[in-house]
C-alpha atoms as a PDB file:
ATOM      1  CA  UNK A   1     -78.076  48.994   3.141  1.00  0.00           C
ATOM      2  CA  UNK A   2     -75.087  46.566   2.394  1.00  0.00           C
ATOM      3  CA  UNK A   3     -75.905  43.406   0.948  1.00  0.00           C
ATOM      4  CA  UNK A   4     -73.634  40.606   0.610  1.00  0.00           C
ATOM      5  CA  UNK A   5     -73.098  40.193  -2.502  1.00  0.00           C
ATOM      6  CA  UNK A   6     -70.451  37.525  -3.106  1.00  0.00           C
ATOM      7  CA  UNK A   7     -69.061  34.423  -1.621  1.00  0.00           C
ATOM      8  CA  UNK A   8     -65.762  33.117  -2.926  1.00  0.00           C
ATOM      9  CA  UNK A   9     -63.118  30.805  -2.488  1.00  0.00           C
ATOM     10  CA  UNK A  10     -59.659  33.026  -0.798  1.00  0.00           C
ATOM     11  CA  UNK A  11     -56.460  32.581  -2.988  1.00  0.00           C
ATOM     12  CA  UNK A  12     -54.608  31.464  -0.145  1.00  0.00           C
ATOM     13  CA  UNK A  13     -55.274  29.791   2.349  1.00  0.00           C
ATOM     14  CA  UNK A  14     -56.692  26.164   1.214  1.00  0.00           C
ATOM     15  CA  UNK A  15     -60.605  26.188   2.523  1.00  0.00           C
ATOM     16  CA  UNK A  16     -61.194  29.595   3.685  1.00  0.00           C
ATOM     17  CA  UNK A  17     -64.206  32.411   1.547  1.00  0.00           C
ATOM     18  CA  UNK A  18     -64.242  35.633   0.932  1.00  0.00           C
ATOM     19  CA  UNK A  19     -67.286  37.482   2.183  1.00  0.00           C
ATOM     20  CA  UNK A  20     -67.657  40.565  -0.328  1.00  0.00           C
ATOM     21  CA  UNK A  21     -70.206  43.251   0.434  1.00  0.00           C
ATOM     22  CA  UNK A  22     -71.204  45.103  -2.158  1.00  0.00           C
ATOM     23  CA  UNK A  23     -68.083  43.741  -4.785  1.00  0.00           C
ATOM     24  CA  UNK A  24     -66.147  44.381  -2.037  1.00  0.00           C
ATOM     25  CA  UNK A  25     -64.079  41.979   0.318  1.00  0.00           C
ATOM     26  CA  UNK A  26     -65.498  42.417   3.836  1.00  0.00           C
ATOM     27  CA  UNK A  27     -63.417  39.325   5.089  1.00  0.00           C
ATOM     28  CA  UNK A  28     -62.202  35.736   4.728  1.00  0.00           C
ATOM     29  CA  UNK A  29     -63.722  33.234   6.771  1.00  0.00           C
ATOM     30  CA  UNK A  30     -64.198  29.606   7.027  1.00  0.00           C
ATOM     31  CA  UNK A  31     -67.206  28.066   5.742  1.00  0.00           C
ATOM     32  CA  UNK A  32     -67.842  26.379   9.181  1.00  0.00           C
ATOM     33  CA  UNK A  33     -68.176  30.407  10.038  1.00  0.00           C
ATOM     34  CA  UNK A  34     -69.871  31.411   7.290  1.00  0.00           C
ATOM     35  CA  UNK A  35     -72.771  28.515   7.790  1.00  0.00           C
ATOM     36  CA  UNK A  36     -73.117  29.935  11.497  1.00  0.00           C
ATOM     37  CA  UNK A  37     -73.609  33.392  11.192  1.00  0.00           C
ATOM     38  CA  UNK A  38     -76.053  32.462   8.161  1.00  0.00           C
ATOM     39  CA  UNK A  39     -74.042  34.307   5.649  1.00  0.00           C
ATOM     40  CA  UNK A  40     -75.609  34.260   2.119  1.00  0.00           C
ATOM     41  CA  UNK A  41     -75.517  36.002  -0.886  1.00  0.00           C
ATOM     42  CA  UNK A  42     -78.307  39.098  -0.960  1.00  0.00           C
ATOM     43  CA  UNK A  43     -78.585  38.756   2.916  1.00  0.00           C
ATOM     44  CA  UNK A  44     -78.072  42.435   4.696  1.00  0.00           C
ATOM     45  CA  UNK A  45     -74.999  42.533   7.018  1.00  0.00           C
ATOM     46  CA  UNK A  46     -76.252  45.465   9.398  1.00  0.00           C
ATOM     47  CA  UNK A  47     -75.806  44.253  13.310  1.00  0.00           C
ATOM     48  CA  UNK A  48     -73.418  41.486  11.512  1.00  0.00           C
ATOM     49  CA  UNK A  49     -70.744  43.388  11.508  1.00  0.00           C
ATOM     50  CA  UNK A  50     -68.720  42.636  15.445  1.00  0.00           C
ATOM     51  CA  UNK A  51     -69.588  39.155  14.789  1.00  0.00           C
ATOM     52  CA  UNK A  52     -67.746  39.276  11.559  1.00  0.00           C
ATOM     53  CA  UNK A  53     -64.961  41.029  12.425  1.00  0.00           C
ATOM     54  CA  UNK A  54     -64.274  38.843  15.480  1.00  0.00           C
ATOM     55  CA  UNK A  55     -64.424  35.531  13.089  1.00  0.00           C
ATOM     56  CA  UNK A  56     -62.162  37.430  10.795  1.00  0.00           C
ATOM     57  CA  UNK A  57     -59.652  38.441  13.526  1.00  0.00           C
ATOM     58  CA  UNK A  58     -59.461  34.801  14.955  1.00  0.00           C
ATOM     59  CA  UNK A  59     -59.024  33.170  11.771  1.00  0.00           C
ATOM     60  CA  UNK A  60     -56.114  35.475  11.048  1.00  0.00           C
ATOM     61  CA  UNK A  61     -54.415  34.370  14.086  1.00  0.00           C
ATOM     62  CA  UNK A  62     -54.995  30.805  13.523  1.00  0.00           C
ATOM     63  CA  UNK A  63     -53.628  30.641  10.099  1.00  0.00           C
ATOM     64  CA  UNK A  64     -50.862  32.817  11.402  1.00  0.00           C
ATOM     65  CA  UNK A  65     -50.083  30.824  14.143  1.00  0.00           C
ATOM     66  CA  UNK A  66     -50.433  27.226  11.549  1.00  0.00           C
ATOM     67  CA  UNK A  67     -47.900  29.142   9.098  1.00  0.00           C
ATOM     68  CA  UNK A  68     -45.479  29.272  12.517  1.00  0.00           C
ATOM     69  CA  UNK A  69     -46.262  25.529  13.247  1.00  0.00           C
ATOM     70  CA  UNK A  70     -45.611  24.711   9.657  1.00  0.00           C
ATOM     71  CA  UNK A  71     -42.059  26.584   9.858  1.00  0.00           C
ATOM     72  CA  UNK A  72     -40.749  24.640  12.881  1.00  0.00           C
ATOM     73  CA  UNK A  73     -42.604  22.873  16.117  1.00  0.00           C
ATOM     74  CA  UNK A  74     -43.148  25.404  18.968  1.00  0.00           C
ATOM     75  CA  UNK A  75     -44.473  25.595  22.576  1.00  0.00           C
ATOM     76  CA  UNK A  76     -47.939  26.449  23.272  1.00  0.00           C
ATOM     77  CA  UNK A  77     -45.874  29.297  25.038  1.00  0.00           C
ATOM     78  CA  UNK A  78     -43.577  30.094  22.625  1.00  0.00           C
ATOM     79  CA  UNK A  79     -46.134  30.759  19.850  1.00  0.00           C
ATOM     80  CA  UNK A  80     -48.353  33.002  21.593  1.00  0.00           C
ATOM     81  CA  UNK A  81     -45.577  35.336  22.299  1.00  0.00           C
ATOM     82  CA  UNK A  82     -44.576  35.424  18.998  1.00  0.00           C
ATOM     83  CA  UNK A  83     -48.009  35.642  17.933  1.00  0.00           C
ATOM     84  CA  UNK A  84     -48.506  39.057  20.528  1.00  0.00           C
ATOM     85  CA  UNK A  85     -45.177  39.881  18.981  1.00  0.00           C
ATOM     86  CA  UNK A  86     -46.675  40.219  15.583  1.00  0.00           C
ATOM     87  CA  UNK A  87     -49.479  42.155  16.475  1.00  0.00           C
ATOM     88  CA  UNK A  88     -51.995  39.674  17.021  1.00  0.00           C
ATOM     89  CA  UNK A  89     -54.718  40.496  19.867  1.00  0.00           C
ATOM     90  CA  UNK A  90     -54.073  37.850  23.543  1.00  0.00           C
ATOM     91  CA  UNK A  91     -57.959  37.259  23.236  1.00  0.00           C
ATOM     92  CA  UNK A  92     -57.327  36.034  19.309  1.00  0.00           C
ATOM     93  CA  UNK A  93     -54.416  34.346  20.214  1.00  0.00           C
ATOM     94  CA  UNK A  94     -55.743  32.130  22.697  1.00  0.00           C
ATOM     95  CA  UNK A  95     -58.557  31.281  20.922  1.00  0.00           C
ATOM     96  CA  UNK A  96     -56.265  30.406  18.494  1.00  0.00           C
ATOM     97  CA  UNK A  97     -54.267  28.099  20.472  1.00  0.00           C
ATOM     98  CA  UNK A  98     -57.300  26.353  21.836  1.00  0.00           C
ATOM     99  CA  UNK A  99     -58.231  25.185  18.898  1.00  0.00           C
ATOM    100  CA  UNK A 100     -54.899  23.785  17.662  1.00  0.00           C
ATOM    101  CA  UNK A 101     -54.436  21.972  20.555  1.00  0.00           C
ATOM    102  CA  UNK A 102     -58.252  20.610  20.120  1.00  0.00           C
ATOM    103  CA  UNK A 103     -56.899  19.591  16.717  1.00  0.00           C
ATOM    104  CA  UNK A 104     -53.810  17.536  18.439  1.00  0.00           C
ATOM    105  CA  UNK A 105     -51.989  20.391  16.240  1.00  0.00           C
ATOM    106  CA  UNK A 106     -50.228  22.020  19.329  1.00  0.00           C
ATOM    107  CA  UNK A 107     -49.371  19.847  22.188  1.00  0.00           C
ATOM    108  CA  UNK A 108     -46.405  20.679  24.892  1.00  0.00           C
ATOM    109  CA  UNK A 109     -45.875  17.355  25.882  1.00  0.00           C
ATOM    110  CA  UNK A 110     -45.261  16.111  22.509  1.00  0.00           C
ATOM    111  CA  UNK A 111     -42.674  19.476  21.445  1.00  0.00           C
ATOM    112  CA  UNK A 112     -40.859  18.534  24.660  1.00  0.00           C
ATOM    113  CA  UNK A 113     -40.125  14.899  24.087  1.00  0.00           C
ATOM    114  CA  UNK A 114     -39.332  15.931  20.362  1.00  0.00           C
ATOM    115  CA  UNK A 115     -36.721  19.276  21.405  1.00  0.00           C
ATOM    116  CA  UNK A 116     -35.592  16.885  24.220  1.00  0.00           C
ATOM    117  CA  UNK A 117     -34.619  13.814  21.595  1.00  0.00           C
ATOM    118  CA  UNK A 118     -32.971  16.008  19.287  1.00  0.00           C
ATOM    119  CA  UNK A 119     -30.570  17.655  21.609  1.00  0.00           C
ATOM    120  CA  UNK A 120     -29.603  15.207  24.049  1.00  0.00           C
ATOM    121  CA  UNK A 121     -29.337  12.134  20.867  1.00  0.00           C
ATOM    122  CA  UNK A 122     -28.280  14.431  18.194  1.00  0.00           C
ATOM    123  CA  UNK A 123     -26.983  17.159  19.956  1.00  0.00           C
ATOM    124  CA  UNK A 124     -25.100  15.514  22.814  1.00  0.00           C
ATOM    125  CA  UNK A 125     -26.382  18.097  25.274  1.00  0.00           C
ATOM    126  CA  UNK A 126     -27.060  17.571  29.346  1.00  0.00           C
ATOM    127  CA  UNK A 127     -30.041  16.961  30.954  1.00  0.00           C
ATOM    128  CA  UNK A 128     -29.356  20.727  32.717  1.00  0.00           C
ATOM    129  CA  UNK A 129     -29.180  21.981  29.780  1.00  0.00           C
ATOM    130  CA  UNK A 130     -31.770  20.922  28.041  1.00  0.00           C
ATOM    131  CA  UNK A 131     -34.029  21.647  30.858  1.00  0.00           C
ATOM    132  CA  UNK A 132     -32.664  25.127  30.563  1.00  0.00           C
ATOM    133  CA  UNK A 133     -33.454  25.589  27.020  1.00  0.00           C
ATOM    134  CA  UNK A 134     -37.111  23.890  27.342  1.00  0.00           C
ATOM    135  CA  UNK A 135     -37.696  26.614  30.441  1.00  0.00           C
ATOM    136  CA  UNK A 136     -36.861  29.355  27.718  1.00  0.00           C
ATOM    137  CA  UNK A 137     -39.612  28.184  25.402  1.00  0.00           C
ATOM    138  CA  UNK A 138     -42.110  28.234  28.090  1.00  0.00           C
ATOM    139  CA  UNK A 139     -42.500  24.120  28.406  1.00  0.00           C
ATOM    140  CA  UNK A 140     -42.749  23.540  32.239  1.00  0.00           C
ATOM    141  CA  UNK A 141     -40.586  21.883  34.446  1.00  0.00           C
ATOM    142  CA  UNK A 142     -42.905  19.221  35.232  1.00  0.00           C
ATOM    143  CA  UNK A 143     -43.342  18.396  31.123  1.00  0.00           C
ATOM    144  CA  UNK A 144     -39.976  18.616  30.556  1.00  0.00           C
ATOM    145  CA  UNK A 145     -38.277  16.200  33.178  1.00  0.00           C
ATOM    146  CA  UNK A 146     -41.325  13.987  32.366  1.00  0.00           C
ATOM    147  CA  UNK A 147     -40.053  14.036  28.438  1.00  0.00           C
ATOM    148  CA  UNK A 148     -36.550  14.247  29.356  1.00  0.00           C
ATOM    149  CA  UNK A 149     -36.657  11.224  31.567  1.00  0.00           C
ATOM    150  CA  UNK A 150     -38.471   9.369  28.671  1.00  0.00           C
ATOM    151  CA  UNK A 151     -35.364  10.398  26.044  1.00  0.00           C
ATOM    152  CA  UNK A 152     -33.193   8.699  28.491  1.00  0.00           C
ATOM    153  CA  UNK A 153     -34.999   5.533  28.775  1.00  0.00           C
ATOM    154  CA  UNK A 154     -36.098   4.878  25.698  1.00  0.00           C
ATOM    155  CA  UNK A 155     -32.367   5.819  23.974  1.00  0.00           C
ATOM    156  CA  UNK A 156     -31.023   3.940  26.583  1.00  0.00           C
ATOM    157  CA  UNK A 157     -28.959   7.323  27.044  1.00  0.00           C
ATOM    158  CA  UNK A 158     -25.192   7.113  28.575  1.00  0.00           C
ATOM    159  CA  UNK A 159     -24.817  10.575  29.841  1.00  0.00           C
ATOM    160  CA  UNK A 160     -21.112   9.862  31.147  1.00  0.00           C
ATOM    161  CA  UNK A 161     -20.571   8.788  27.786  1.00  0.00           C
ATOM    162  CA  UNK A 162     -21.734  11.725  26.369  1.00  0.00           C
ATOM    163  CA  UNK A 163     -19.426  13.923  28.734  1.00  0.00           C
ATOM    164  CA  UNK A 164     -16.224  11.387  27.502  1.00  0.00           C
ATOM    165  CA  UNK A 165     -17.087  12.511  23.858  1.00  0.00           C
ATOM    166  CA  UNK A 166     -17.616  15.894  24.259  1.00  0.00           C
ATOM    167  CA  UNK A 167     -14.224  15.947  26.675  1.00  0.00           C
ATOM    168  CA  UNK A 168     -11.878  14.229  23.931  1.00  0.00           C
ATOM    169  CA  UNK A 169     -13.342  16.519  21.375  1.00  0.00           C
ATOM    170  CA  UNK A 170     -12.821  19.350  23.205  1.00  0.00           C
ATOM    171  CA  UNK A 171      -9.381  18.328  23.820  1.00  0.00           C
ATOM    172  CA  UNK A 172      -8.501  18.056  20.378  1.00  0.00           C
ATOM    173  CA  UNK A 173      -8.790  22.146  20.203  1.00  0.00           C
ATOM    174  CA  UNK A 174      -6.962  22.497  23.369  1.00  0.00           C
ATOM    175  CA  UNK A 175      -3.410  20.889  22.156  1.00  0.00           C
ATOM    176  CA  UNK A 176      -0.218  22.736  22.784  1.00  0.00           C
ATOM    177  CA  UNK A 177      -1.945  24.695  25.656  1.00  0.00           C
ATOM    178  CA  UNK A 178      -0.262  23.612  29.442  1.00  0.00           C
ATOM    179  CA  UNK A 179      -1.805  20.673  31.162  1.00  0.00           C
ATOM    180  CA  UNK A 180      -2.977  22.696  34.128  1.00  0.00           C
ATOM    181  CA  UNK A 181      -4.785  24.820  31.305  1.00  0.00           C
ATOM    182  CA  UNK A 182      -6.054  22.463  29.527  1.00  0.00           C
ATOM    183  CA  UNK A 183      -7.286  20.798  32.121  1.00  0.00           C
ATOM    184  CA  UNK A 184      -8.815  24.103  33.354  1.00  0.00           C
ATOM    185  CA  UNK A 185     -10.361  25.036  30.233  1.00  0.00           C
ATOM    186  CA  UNK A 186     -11.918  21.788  29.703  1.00  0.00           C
ATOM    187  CA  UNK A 187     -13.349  21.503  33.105  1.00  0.00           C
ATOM    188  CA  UNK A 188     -15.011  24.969  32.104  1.00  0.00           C
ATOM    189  CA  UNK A 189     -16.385  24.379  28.910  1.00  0.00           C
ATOM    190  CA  UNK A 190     -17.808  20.972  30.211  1.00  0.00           C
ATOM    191  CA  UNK A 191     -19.146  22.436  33.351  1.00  0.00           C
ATOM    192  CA  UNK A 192     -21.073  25.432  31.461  1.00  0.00           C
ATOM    193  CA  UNK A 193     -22.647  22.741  29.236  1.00  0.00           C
ATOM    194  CA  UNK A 194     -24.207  22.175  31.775  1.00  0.00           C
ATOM    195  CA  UNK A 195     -22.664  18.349  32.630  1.00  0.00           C
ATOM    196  CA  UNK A 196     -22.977  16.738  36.183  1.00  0.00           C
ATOM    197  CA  UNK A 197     -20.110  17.460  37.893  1.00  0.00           C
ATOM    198  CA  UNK A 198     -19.757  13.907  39.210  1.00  0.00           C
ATOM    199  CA  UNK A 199     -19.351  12.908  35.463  1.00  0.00           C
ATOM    200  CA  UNK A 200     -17.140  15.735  34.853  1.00  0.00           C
ATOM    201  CA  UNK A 201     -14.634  14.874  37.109  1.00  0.00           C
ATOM    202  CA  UNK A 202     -14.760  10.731  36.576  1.00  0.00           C
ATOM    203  CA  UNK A 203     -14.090  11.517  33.273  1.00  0.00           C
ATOM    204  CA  UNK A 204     -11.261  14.278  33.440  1.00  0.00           C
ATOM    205  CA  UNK A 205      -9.756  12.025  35.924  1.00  0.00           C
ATOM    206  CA  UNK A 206      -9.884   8.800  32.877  1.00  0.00           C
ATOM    207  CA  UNK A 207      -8.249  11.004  30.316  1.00  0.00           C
ATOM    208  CA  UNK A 208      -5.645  12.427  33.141  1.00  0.00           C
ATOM    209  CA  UNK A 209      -2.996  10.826  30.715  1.00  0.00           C
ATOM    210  CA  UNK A 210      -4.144  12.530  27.828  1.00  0.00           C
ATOM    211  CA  UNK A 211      -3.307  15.970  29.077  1.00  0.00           C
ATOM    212  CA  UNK A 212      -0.304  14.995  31.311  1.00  0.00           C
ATOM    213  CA  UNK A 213      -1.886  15.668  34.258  1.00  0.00           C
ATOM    214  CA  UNK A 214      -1.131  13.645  37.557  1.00  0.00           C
ATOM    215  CA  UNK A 215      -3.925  11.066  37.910  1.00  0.00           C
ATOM    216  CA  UNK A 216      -4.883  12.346  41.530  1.00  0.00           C
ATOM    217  CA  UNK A 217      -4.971  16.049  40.519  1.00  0.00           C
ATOM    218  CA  UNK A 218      -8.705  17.566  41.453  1.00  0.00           C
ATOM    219  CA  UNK A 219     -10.098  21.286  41.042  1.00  0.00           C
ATOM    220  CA  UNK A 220     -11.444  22.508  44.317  1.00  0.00           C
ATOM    221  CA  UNK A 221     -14.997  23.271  44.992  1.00  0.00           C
ATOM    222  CA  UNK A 222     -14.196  26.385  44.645  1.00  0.00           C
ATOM    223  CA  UNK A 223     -12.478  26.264  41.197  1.00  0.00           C
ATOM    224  CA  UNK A 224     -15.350  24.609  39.901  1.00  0.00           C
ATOM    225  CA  UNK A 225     -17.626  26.550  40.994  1.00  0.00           C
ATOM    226  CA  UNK A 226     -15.802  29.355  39.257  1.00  0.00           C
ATOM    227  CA  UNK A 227     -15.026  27.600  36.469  1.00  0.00           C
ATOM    228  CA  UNK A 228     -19.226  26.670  36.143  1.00  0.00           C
ATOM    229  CA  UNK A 229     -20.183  30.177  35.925  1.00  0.00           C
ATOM    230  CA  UNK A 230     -18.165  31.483  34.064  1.00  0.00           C
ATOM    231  CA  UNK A 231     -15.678  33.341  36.084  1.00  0.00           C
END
């Protein structure tokens, strides 16, 4: 009959035991686990065995899922699909994420003021946009115009501002080209950032001079439209 007969500290992580069986390492666990099931050295592990295996096979995806964390911050979203991705079990997974979040470890609210802050302060980027890239990472819409909103206000953020800078820089790359192309091009690259098109054109219409333009001159809807996705 198998016997545990060994319970040691794990190399790696910090905290977690190897359960060996007969010299042998039947898993790693976490003592919390280990004083539940009523592990202990000489004890039989016949009918032990599921119960074992399951503790094992969460554990692994928690400390997976911590290594991920520790990396760079993540959606709750976003790390269980990378999680699945890796071979981890949706039942472990979850599990998994349950308990970080008990831990205040994982929390959406928090990753999406945090992603927000660093692309619209840092990063210059739109609201649009940023809402775009939150979606992608699994944050939902209601968390992310909720952080979003709260980047704004509490950076005091000037998104036609924003739009000036990233127009005059833009321009810079532009020189030589036409007016009406310039003008063009910029109007595209600022509309697939994903700028309000109200800002967009207050602020082409500022730097008119800058790219010999005539003041009054206006893409259509139509244009813009084009221009927006792409075309």
């Amino acid at each position: 009959m198998p016997v545990i007969t060994g319970i040691v500290p794990a190399h790696r992580p910090a905290g977690r035991f190897a359960v060996l069986v007969d010299g042998r390492e039947m898993a790693v666990l976490t003592l919390e686990a280990i004083e539940r099931l009523r592990l202990a050295v000489g004890r039989p592990v016949d009918g032990l065995e599921d119960q074992v295996e399951l503790e094992k096979m969460r554990l692994h995806a928690y400390d997976r899922a911590l290594n991920m964390l520790a990396f760079r911050a993540r959606s709750s979203s976003e790390l269980a699909r990378s999680l699945q991705r890796k071979g981890e079990q949706r039942a472990h997974v979850e599990w998994a994420l349950a308990r970080l979040k008990e831990q205040g470890l994982l929390d959406d609210a928090a990753f999406a003021r945090s992603f927000a802050r660093s692309k619209v302060v840092d990063g210059k980027q739109s609201r649009r946009r940023v809402q775009q890239d939150l979606a992608r990472k699994g944050v939902s819409r209601s968390l992310s115009d909720e952080a979003i909103d709260t980047v704004f206000e509490e950076e005091a953020v000037d998104q036609r501002a924003i739009v000036q800078g990233a127009a005059r820089k833009k321009l810079r790359s532009l020189a030589g080209l036409e007016p009406a192309v310039q003008r063009r091009r910029l109007y595209g690259f600022l509309a697939r950032r994903g700028y309000d098109l109200d800002d967009i054109r207050s602020v082409l219409s500022e730097i008119n001079s800058s790219i010999g333009a005539d003041a009054d001159a206006e893409l259509d809807d139509e244009q813009l439209e084009s221009e927006e996705s792409g075309g």
